[in-house]
C-alpha atoms as a PDB file:
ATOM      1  CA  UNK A   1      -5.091  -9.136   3.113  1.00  0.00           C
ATOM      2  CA  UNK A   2      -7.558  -7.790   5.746  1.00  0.00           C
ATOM      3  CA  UNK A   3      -8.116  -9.474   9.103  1.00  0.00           C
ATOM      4  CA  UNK A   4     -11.188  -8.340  11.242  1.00  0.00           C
ATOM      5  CA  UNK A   5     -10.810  -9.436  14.853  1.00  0.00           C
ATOM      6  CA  UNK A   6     -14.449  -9.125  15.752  1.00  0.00           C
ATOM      7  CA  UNK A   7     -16.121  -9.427  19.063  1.00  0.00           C
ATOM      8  CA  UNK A   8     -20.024  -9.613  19.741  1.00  0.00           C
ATOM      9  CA  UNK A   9     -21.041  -8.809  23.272  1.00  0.00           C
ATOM     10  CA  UNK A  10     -24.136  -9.942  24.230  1.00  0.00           C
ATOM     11  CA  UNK A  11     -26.872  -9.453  26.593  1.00  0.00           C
ATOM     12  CA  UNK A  12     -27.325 -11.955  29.077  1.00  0.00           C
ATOM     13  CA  UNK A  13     -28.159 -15.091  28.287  1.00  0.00           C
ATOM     14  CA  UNK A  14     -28.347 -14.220  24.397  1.00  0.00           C
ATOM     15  CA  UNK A  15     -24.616 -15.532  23.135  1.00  0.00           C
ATOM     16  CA  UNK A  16     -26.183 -18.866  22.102  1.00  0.00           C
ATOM     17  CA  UNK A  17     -29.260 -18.072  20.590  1.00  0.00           C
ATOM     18  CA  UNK A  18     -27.471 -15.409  18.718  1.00  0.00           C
ATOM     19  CA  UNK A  19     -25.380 -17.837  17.169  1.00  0.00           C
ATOM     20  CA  UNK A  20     -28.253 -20.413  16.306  1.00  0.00           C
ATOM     21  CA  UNK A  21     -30.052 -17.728  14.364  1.00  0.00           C
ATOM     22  CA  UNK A  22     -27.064 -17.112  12.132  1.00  0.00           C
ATOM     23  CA  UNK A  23     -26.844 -20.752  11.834  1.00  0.00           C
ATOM     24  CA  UNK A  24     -30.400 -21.282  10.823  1.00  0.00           C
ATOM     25  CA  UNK A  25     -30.323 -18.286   7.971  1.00  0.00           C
ATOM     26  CA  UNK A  26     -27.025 -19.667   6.939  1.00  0.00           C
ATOM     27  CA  UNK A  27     -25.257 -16.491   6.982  1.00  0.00           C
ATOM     28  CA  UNK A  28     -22.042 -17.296   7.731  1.00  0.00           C
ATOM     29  CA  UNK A  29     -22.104 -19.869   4.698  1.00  0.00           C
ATOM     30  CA  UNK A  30     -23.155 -17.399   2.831  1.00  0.00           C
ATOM     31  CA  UNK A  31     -20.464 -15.061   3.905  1.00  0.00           C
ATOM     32  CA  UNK A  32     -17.658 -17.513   3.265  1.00  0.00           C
ATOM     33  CA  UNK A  33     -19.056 -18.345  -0.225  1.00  0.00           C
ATOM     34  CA  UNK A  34     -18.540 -14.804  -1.361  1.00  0.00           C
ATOM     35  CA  UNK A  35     -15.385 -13.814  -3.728  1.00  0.00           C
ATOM     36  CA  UNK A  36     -12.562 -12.463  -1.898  1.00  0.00           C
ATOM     37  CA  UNK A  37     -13.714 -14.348   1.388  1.00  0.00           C
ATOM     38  CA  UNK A  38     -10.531 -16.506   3.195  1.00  0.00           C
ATOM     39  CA  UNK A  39     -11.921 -17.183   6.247  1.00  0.00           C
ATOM     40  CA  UNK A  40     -15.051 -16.226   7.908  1.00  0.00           C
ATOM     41  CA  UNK A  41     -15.751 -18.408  11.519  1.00  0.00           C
ATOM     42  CA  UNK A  42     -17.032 -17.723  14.875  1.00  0.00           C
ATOM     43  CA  UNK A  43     -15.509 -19.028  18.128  1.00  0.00           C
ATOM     44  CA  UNK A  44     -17.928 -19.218  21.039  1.00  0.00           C
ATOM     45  CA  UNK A  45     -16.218 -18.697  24.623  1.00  0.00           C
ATOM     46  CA  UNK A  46     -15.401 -22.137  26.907  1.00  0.00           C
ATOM     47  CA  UNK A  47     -16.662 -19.798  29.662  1.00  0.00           C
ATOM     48  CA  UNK A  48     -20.281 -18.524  29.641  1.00  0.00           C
ATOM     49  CA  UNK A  49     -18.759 -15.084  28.982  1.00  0.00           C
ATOM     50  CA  UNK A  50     -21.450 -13.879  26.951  1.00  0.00           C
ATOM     51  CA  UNK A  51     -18.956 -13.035  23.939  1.00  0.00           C
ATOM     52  CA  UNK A  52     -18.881 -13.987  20.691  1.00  0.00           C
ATOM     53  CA  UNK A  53     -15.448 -13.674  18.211  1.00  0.00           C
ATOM     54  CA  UNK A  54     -15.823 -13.671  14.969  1.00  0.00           C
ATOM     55  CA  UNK A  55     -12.386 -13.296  12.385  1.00  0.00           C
ATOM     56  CA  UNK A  56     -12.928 -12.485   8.959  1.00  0.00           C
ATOM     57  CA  UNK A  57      -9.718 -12.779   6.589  1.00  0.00           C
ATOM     58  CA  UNK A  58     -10.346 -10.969   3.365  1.00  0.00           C
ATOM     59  CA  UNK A  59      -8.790 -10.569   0.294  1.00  0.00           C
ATOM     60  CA  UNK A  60      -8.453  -6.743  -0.011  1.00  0.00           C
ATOM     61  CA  UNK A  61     -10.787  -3.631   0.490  1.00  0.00           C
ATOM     62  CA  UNK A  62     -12.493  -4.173  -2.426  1.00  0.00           C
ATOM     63  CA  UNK A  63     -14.010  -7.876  -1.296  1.00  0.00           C
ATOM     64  CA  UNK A  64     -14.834  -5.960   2.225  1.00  0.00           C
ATOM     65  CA  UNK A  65     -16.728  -3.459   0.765  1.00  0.00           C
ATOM     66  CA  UNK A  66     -18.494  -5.812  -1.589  1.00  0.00           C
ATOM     67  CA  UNK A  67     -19.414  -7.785   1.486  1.00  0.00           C
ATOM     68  CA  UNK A  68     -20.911  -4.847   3.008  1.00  0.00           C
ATOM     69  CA  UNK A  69     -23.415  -4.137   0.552  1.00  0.00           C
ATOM     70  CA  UNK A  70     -24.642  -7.916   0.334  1.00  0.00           C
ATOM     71  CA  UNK A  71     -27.711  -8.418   1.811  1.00  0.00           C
ATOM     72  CA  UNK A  72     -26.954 -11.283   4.070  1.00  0.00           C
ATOM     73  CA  UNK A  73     -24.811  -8.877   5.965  1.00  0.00           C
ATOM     74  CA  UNK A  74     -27.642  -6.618   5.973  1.00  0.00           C
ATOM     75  CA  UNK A  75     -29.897  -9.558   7.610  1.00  0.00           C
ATOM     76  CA  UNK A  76     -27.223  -9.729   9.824  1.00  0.00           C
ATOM     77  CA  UNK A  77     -27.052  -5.990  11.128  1.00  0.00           C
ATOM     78  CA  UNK A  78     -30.723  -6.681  11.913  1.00  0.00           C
ATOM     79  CA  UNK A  79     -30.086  -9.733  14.030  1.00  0.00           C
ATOM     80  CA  UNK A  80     -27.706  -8.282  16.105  1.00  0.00           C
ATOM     81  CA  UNK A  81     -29.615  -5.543  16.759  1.00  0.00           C
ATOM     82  CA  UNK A  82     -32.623  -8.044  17.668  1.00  0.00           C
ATOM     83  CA  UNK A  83     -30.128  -9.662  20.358  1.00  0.00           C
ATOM     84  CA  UNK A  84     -29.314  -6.164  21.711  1.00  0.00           C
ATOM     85  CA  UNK A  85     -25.469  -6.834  20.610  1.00  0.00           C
ATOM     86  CA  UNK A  86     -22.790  -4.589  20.992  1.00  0.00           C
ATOM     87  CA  UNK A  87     -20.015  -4.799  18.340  1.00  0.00           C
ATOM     88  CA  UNK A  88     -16.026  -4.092  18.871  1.00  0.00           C
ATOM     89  CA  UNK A  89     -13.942  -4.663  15.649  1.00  0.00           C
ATOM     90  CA  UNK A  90     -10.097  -4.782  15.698  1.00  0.00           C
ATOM     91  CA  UNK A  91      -8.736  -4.259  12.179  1.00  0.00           C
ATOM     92  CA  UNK A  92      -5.522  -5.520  11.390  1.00  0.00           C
ATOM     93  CA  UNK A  93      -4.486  -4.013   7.975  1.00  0.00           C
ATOM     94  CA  UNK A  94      -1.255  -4.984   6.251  1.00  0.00           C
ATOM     95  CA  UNK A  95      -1.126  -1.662   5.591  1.00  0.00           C
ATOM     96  CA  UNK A  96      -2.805   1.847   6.390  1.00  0.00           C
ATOM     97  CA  UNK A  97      -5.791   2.920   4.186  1.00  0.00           C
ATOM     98  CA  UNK A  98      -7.066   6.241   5.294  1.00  0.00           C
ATOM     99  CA  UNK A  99     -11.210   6.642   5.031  1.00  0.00           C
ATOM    100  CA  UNK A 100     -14.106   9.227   4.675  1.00  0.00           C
ATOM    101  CA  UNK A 101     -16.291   9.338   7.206  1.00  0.00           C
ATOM    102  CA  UNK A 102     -18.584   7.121   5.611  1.00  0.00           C
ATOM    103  CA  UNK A 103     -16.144   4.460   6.389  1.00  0.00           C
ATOM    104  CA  UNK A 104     -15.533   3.964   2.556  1.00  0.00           C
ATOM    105  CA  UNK A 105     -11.694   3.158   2.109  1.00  0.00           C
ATOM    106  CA  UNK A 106     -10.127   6.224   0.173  1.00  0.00           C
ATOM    107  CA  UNK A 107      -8.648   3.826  -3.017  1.00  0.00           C
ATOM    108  CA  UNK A 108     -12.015   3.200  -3.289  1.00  0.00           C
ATOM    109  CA  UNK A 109     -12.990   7.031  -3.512  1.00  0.00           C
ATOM    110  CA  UNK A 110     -10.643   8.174  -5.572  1.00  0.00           C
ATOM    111  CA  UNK A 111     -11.332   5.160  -8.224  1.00  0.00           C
ATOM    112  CA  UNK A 112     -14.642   6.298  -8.291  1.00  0.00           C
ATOM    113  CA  UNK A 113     -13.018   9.839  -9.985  1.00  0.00           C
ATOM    114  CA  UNK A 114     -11.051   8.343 -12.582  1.00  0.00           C
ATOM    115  CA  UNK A 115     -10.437  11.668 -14.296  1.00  0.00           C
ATOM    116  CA  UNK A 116      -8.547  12.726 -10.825  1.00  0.00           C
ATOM    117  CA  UNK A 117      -6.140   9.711 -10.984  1.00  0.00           C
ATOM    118  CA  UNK A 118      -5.613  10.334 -14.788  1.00  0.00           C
ATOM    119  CA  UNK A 119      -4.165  14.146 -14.041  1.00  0.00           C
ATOM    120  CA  UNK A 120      -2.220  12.625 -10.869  1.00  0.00           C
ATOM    121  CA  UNK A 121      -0.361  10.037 -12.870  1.00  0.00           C
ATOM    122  CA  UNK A 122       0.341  12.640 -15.797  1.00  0.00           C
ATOM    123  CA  UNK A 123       1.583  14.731 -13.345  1.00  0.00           C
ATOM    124  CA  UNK A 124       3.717  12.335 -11.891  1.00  0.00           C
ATOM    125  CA  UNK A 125       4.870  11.128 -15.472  1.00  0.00           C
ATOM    126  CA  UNK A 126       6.156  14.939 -16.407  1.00  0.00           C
ATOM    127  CA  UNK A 127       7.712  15.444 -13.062  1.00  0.00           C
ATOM    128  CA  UNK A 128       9.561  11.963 -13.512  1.00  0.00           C
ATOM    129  CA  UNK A 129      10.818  12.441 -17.398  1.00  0.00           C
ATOM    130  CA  UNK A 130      12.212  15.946 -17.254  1.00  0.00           C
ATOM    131  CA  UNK A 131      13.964  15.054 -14.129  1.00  0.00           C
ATOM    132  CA  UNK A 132      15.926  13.451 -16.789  1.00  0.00           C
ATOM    133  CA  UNK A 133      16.994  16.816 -19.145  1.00  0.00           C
ATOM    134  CA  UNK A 134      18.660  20.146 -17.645  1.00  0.00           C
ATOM    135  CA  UNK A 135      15.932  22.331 -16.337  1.00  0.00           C
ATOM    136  CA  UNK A 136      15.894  26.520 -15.374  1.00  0.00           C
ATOM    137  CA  UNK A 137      13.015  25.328 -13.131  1.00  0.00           C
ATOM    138  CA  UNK A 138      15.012  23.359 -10.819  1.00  0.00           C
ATOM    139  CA  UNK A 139      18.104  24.650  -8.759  1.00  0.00           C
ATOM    140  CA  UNK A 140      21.564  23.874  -9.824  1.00  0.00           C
ATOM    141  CA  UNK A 141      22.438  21.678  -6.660  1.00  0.00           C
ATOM    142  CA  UNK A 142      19.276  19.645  -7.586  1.00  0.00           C
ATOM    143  CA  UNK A 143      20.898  19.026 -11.576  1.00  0.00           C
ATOM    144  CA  UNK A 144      24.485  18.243 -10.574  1.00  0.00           C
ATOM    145  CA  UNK A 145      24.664  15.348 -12.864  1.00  0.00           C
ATOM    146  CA  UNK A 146      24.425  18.220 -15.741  1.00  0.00           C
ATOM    147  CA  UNK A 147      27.124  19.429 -17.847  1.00  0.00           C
ATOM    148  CA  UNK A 148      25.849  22.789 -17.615  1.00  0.00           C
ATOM    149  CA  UNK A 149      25.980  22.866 -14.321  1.00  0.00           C
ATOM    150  CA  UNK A 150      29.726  22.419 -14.116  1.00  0.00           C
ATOM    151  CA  UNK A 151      32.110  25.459 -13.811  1.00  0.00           C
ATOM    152  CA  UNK A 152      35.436  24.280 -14.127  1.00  0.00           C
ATOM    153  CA  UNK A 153      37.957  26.659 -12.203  1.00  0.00           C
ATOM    154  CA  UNK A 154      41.330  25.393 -11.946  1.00  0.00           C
ATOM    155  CA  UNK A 155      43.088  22.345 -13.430  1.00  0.00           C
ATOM    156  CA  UNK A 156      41.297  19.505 -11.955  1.00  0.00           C
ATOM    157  CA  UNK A 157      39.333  17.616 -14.560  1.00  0.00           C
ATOM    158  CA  UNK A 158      35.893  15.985 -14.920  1.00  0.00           C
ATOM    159  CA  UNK A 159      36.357  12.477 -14.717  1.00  0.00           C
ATOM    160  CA  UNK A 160      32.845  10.901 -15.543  1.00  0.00           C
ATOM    161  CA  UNK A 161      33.574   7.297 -14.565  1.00  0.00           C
ATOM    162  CA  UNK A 162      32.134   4.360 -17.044  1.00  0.00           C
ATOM    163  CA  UNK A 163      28.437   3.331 -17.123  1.00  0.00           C
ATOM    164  CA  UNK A 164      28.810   0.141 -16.214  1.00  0.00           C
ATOM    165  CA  UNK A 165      27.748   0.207 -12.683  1.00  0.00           C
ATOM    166  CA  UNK A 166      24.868   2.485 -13.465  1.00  0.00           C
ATOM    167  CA  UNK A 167      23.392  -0.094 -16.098  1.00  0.00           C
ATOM    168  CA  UNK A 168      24.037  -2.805 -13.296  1.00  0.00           C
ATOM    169  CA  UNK A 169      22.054  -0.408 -10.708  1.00  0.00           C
ATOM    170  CA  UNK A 170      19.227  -0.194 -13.237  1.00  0.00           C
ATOM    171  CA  UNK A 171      19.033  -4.197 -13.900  1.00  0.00           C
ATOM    172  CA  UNK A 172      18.536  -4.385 -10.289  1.00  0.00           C
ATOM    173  CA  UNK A 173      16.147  -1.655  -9.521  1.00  0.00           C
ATOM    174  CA  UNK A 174      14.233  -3.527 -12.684  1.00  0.00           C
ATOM    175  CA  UNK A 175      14.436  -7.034 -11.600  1.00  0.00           C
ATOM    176  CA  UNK A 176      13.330  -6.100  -7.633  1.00  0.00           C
ATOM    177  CA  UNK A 177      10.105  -3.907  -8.398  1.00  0.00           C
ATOM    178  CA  UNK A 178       9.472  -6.702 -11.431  1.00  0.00           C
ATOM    179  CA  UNK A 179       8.450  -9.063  -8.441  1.00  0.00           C
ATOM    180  CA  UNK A 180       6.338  -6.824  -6.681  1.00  0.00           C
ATOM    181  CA  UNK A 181       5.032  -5.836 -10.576  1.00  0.00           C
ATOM    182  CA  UNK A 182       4.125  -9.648 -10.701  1.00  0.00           C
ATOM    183  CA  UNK A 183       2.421  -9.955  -7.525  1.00  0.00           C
ATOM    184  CA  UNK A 184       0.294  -6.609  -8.177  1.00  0.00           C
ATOM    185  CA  UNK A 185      -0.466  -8.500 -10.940  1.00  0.00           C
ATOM    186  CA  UNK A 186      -0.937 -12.088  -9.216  1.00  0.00           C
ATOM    187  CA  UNK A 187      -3.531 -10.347  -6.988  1.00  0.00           C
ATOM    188  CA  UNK A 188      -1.603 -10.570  -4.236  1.00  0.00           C
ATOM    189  CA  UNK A 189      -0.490  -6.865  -3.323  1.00  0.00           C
ATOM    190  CA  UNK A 190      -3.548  -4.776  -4.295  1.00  0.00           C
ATOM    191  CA  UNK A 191      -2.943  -0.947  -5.464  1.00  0.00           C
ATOM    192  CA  UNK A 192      -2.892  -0.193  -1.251  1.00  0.00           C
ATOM    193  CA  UNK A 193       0.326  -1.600  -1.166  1.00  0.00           C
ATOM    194  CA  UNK A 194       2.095  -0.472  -4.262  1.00  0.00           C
ATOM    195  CA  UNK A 195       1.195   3.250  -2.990  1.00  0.00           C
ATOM    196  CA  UNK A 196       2.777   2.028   0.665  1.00  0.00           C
ATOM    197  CA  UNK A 197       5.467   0.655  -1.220  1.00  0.00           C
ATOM    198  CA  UNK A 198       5.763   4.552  -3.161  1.00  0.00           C
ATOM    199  CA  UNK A 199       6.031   6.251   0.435  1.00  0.00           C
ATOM    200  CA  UNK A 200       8.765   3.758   1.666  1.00  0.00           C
ATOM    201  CA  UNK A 201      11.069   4.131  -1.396  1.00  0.00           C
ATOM    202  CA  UNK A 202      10.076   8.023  -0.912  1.00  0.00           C
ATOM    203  CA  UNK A 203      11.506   7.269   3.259  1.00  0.00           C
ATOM    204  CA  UNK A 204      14.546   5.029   2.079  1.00  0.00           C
ATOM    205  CA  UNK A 205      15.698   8.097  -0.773  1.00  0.00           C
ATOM    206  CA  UNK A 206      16.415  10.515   2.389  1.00  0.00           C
ATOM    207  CA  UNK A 207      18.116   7.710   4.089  1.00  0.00           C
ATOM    208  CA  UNK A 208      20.263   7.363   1.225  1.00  0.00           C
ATOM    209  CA  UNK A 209      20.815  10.619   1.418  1.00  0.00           C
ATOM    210  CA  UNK A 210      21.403  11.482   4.734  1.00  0.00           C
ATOM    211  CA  UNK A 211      22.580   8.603   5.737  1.00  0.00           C
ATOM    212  CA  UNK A 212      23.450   5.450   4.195  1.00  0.00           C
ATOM    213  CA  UNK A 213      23.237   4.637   0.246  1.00  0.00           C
ATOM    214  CA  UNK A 214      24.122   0.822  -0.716  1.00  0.00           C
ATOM    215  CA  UNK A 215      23.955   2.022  -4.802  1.00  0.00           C
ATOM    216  CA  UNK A 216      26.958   4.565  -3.929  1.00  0.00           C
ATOM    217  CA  UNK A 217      28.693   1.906  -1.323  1.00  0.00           C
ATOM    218  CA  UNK A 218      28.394  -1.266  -3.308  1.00  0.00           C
ATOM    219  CA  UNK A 219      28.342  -0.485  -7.285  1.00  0.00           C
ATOM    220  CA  UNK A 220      28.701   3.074  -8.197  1.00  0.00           C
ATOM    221  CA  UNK A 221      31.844   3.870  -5.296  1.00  0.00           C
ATOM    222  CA  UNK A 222      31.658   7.727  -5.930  1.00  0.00           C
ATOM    223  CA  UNK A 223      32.382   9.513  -2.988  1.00  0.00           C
ATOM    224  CA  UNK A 224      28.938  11.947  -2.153  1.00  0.00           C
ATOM    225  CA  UNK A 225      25.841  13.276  -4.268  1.00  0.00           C
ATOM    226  CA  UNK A 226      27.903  15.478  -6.743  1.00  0.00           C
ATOM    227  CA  UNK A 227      29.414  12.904  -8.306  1.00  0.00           C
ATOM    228  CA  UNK A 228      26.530  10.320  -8.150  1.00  0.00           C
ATOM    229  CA  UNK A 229      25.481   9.054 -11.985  1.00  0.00           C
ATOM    230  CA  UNK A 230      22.220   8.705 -10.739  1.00  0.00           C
ATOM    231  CA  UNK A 231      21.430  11.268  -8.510  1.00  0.00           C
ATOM    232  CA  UNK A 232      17.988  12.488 -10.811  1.00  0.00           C
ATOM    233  CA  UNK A 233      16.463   8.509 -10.611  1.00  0.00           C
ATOM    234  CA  UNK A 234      15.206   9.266  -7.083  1.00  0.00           C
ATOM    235  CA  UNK A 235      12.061  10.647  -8.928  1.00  0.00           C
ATOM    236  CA  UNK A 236      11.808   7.522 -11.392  1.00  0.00           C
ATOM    237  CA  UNK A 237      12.572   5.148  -8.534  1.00  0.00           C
ATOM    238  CA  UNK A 238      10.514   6.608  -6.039  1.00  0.00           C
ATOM    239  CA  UNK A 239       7.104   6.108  -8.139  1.00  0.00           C
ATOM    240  CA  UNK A 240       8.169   2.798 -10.022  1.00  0.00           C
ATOM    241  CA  UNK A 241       5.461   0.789  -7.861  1.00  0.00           C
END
């Protein structure tokens, strides 16, 4: 959701009238009877301040930019230059879209070159399976869950503990993203927040490593990274969203 804190300052005198002549085309009506519209109402000041607030709630980027290009908001534009009135907007974004200078929200951009997020998500796709099978690409230290990779020197053996707690790590990591899976596909998180939800998964994978790791502390109890059953999911889990 997108909420536009937006305030009108007008010329002397000019709040009122302002308002009348939105009133009279209708445009907020208008406004609020487009899809993707929550809330769309303007608050006129107890004091003869001479500003207007106006907060828009909508649904994502996509019903903003819709509502851009309708011609009521057009009119509008007009009007408020008519009235001489000077617009401030505070966005409050649930999360952080970057934009071209156009003002066009970049998901917006990039959808328009579908070919581009075709060769992104294949890319992502190869990276993530063969993180899965021994590689010569990658560095031993980053395969250490590899046979191969193991040089026995003494009499110590390899003791690969039982699956079970790895199958109970990937039931969870299933069951959690599955309810952010059904709210991407409620409509509720839009693809802006499934890529903010990619970065924060990419932040909590360096806590884990660095710092704190509640699969190694709570189900899989091996002792560091070496030993960790699933130390190549960080790929996989990292771009589940």
């Amino acid at each position: 959701m997108i909420v536009l804190n937006v305030t009108y300052k007008c010329s002397p005198d000019r709040g009122r009238r302002f308002l009348e002549a939105i009133w009279t085309e209708k445009l907020d009506e208008a406004c609020r009877a487009e899809e993707g519209n929550i809330k769309y109402d303007y608050y006129y000041p107890v004091a003869e301040t001479d500003e207007i607030l106006l907060v828009e709630k909508w649904r994502d980027a996509d019903a903003l930019a819709k509502h851009m290009e309708e011609p009521h908001f057009k009119r509008l534009g007009q009007i408020k230059e008519g009235f001489g009135i000077e617009t401030v907007i505070e966005k409050l974004i649930m999360y952080i879209r970057y934009r071209f200078s156009h003002g066009e929200p970049l998901i917006i951009g990039i959808e328009k070159v579908p070919t581009l997020l075709v060769v992104v998500w294949a890319v992502f796709v190869v990276e993530m399976i063969t993180r899965f099978f021994p590689s010569r690409l990658e560095s031993p230290g980053c395969q250490k869950q590899f046979a191969r990779n193991y040089i026995k020197s003494g009499r110590t053996d390899i003791v690969i503990p039982d699956n079970n707690a790895t199958v109970l790590v990937l039931m969870i990591w299933i069951v959690f993203n599955g309810i952010f899976g059904a709210l991407h596909m409620a409509g509720i998180l839009d693809d802006g927040i499934m890529i903010l939800l990619c970065s924060a998964y990419s932040v909590c994978d360096m806590i884990c490593i660095l710092f704190f790791c509640p699969f190694q502390t709570w189900f899989l109890k091996n002792k560091c990274c070496a030993a960790c059953r699933i130390y190549n999911w960080d790929y996989a889990m990292m771009f589940t969203p």
